[in-house]
PDB file of N, CA and C in Angstrom:
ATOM      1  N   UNK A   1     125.822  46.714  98.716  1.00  0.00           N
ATOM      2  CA  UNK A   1     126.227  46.440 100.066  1.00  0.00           C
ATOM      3  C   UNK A   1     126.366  44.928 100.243  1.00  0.00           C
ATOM      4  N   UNK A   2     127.862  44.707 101.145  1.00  0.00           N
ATOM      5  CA  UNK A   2     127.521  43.279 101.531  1.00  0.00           C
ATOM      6  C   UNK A   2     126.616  42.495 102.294  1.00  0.00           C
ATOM      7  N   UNK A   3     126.488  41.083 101.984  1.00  0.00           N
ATOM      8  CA  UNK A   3     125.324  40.891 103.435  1.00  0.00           C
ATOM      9  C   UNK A   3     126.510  40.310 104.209  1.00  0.00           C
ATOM     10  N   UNK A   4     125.552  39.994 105.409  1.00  0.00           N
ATOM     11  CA  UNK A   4     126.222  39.264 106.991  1.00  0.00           C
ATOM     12  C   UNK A   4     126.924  38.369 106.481  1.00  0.00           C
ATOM     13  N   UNK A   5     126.574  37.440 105.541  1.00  0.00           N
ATOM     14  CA  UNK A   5     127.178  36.445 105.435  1.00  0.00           C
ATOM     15  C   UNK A   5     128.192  36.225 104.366  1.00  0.00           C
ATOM     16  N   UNK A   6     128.182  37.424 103.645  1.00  0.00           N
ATOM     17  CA  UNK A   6     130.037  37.975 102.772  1.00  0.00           C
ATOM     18  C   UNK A   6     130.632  38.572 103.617  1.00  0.00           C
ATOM     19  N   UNK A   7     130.326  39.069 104.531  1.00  0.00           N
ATOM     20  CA  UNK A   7     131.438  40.033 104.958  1.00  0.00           C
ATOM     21  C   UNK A   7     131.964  38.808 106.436  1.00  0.00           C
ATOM     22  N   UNK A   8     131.310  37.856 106.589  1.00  0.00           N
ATOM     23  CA  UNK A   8     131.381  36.585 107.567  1.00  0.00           C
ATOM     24  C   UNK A   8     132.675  35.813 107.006  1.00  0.00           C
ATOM     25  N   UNK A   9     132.292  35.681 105.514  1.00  0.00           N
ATOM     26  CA  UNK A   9     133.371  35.037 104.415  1.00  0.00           C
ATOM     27  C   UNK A   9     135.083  35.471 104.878  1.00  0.00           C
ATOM     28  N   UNK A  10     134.905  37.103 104.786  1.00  0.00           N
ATOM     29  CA  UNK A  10     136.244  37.536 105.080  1.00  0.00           C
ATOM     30  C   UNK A  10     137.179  37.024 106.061  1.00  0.00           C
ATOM     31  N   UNK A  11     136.171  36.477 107.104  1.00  0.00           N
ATOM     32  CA  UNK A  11     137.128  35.774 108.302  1.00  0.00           C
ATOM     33  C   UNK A  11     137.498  34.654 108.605  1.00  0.00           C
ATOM     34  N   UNK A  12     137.603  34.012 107.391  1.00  0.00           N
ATOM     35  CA  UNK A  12     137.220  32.472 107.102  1.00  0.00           C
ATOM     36  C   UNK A  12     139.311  32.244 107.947  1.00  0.00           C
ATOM     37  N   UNK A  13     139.463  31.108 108.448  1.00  0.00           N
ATOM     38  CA  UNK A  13     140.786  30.862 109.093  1.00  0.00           C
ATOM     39  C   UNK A  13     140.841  31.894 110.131  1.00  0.00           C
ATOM     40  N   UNK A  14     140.073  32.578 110.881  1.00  0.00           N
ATOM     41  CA  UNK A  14     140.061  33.577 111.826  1.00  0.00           C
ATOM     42  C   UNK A  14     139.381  32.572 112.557  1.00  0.00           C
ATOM     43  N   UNK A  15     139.768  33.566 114.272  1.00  0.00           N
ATOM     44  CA  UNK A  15     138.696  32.830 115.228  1.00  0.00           C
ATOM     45  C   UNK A  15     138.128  34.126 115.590  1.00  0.00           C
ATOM     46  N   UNK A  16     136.440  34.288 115.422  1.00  0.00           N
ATOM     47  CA  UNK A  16     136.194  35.211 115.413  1.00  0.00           C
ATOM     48  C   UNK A  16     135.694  35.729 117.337  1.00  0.00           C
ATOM     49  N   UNK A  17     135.877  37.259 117.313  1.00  0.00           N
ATOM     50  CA  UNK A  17     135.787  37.670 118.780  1.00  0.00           C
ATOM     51  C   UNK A  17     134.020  37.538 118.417  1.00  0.00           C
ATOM     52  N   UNK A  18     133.594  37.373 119.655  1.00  0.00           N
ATOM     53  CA  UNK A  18     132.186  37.724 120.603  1.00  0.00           C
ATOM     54  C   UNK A  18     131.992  39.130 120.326  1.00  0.00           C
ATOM     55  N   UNK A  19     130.878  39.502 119.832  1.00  0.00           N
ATOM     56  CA  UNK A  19     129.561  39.025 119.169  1.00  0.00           C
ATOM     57  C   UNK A  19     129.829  38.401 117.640  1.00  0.00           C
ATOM     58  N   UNK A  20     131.056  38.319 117.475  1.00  0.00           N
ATOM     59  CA  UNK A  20     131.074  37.988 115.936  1.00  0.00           C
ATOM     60  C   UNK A  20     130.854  39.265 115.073  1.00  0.00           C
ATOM     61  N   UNK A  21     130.401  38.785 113.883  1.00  0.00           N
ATOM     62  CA  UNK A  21     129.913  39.528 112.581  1.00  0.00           C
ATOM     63  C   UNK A  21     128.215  40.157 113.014  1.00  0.00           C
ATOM     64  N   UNK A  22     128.695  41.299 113.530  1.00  0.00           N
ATOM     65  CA  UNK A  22     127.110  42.255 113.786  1.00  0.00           C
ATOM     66  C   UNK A  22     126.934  43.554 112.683  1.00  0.00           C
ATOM     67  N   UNK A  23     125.940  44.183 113.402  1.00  0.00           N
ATOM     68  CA  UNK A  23     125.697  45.370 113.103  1.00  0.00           C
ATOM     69  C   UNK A  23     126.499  46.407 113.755  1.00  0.00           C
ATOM     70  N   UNK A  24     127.309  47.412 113.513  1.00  0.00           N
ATOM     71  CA  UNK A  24     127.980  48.013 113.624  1.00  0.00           C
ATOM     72  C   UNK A  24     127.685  48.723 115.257  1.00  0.00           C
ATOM     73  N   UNK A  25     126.489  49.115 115.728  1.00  0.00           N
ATOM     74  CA  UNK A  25     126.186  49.669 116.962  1.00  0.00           C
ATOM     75  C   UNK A  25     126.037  48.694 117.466  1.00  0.00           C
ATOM     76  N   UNK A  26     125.639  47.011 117.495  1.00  0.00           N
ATOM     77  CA  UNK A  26     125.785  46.027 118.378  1.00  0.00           C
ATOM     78  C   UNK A  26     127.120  45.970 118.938  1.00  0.00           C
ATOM     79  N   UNK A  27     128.287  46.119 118.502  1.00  0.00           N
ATOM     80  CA  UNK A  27     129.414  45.440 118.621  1.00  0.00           C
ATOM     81  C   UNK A  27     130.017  46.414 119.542  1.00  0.00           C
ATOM     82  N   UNK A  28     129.766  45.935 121.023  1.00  0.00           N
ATOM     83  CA  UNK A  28     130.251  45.863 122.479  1.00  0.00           C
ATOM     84  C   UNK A  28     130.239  47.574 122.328  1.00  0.00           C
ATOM     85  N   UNK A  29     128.313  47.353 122.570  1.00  0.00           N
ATOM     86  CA  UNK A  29     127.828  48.843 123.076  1.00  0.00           C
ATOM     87  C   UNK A  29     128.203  49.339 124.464  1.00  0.00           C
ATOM     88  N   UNK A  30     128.177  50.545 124.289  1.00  0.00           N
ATOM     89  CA  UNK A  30     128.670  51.059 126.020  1.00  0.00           C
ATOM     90  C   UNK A  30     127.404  50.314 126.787  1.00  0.00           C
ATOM     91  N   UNK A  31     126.208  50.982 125.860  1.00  0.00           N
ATOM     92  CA  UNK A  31     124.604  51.501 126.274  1.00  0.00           C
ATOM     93  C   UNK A  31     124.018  50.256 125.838  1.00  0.00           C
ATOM     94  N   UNK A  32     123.979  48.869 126.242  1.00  0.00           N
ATOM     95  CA  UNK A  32     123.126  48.547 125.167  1.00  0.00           C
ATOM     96  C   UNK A  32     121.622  48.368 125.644  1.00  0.00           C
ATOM     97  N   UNK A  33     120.791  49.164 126.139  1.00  0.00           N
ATOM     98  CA  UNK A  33     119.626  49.279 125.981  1.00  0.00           C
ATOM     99  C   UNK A  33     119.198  50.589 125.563  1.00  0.00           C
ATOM    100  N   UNK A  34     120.265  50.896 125.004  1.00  0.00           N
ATOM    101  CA  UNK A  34     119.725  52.260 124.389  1.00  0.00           C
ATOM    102  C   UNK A  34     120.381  52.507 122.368  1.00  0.00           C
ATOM    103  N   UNK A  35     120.153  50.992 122.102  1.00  0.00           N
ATOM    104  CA  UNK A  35     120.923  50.774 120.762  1.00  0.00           C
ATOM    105  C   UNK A  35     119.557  51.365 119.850  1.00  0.00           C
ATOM    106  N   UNK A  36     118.768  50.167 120.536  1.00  0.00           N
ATOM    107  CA  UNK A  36     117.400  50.726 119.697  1.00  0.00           C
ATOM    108  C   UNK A  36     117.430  49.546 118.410  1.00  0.00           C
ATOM    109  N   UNK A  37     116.757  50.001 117.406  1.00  0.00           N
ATOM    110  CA  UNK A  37     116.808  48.610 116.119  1.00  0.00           C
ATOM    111  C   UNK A  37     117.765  49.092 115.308  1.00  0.00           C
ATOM    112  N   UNK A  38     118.475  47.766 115.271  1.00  0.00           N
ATOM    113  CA  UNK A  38     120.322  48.732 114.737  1.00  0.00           C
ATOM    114  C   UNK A  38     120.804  47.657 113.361  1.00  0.00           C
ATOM    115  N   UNK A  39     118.839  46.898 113.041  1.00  0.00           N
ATOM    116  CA  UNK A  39     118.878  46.534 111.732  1.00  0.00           C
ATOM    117  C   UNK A  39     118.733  47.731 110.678  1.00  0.00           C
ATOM    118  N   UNK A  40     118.748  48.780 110.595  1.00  0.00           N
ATOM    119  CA  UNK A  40     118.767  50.119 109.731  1.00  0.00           C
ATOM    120  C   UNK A  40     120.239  50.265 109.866  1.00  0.00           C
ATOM    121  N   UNK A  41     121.518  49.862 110.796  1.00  0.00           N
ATOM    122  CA  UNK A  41     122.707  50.565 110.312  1.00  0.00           C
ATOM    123  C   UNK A  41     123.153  49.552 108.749  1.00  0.00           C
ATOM    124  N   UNK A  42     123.862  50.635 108.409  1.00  0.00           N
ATOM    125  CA  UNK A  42     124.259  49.680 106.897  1.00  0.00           C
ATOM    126  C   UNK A  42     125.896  49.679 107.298  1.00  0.00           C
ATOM    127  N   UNK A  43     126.433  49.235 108.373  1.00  0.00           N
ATOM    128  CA  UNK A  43     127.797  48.728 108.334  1.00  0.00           C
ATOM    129  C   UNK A  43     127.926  47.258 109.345  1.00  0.00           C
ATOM    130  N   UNK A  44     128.965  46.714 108.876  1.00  0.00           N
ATOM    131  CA  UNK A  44     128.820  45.494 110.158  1.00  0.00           C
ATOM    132  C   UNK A  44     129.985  45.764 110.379  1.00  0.00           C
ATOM    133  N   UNK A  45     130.245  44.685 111.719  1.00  0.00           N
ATOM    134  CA  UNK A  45     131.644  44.625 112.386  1.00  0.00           C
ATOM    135  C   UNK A  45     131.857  43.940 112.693  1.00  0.00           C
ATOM    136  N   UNK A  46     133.305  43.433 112.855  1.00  0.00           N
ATOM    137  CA  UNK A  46     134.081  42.146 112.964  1.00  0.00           C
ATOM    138  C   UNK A  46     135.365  41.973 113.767  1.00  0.00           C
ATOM    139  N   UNK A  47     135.960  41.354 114.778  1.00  0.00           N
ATOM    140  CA  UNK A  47     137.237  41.318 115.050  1.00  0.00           C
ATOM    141  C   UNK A  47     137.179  40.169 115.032  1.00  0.00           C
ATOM    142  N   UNK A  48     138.589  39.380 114.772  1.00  0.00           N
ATOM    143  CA  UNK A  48     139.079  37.952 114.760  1.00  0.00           C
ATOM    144  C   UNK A  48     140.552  37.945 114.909  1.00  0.00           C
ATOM    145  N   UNK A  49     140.493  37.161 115.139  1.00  0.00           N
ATOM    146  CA  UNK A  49     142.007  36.696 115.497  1.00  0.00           C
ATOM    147  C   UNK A  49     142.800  35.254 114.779  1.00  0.00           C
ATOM    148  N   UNK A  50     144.196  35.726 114.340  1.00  0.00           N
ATOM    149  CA  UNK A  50     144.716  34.897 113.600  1.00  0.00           C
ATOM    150  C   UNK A  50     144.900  33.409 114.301  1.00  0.00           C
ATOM    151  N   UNK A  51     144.682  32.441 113.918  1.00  0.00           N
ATOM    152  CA  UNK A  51     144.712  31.199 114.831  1.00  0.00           C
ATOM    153  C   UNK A  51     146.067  30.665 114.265  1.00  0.00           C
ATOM    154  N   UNK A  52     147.188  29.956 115.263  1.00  0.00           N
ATOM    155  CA  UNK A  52     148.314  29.135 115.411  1.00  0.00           C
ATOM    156  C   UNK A  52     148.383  28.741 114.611  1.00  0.00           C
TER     157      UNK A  52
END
Protein backbone atom coordinates (compact mmCIF):
# COMPACT_ATOMS: atom_id res chain seq x y z
CA UNK A 1 0.00 0.00 0.00
CA UNK A 2 0.92 3.54 -0.66
CA UNK A 3 1.57 6.01 2.11
CA UNK A 4 0.02 9.70 2.32
CA UNK A 5 2.90 10.95 1.13
CA UNK A 6 3.27 8.77 -2.44
CA UNK A 7 0.07 9.02 -3.29
CA UNK A 8 0.60 13.20 -2.32
CA UNK A 9 3.57 12.73 -5.02
CA UNK A 10 0.91 12.01 -7.73
CA UNK A 11 -0.31 15.58 -7.59
CA UNK A 12 2.80 17.22 -7.83
CA UNK A 13 1.90 20.49 -10.61
CA UNK A 14 -1.78 20.13 -9.31
CA UNK A 15 -3.45 22.57 -7.02
CA UNK A 16 -4.81 20.39 -4.70
CA UNK A 17 -8.81 20.70 -3.52
CA UNK A 18 -9.55 21.02 0.44
CA UNK A 19 -9.00 18.54 2.49
CA UNK A 20 -6.24 17.54 0.20
CA UNK A 21 -4.73 13.98 0.31
CA UNK A 22 -7.00 12.15 3.18
CA UNK A 23 -8.42 9.12 4.17
CA UNK A 24 -10.97 8.06 1.97
CA UNK A 25 -14.18 8.62 4.53
CA UNK A 26 -12.62 12.09 5.50
CA UNK A 27 -12.99 13.50 2.12
CA UNK A 28 -16.15 15.89 2.36
CA UNK A 29 -18.22 13.56 4.68
CA UNK A 30 -21.96 14.06 4.57
CA UNK A 31 -21.78 12.97 8.51
CA UNK A 32 -18.72 14.06 9.79
CA UNK A 33 -19.23 13.25 13.33
CA UNK A 34 -20.16 10.08 12.63
CA UNK A 35 -16.77 9.08 10.56
CA UNK A 36 -15.40 7.62 13.65
CA UNK A 37 -11.32 6.69 13.35
CA UNK A 38 -11.00 6.51 9.59
CA UNK A 39 -7.13 5.82 10.27
CA UNK A 40 -8.15 1.90 9.62
CA UNK A 41 -9.51 2.85 5.98
CA UNK A 42 -6.74 1.64 3.59
CA UNK A 43 -7.69 4.07 0.65
CA UNK A 44 -6.93 7.83 0.35
CA UNK A 45 -8.37 10.56 -1.69
CA UNK A 46 -7.48 13.29 -3.73
CA UNK A 47 -8.91 15.97 -6.14
CA UNK A 48 -6.70 18.64 -7.80
CA UNK A 49 -6.84 20.70 -10.34
CA UNK A 50 -4.70 21.39 -13.36
CA UNK A 51 -3.04 24.87 -12.81
CA UNK A 52 -2.62 27.57 -15.99
Amino acid sequence: MRTRQEISGLFDGLELIDPGVVYLPEWRPDHGDEIGDASGASTFAGVARKLR
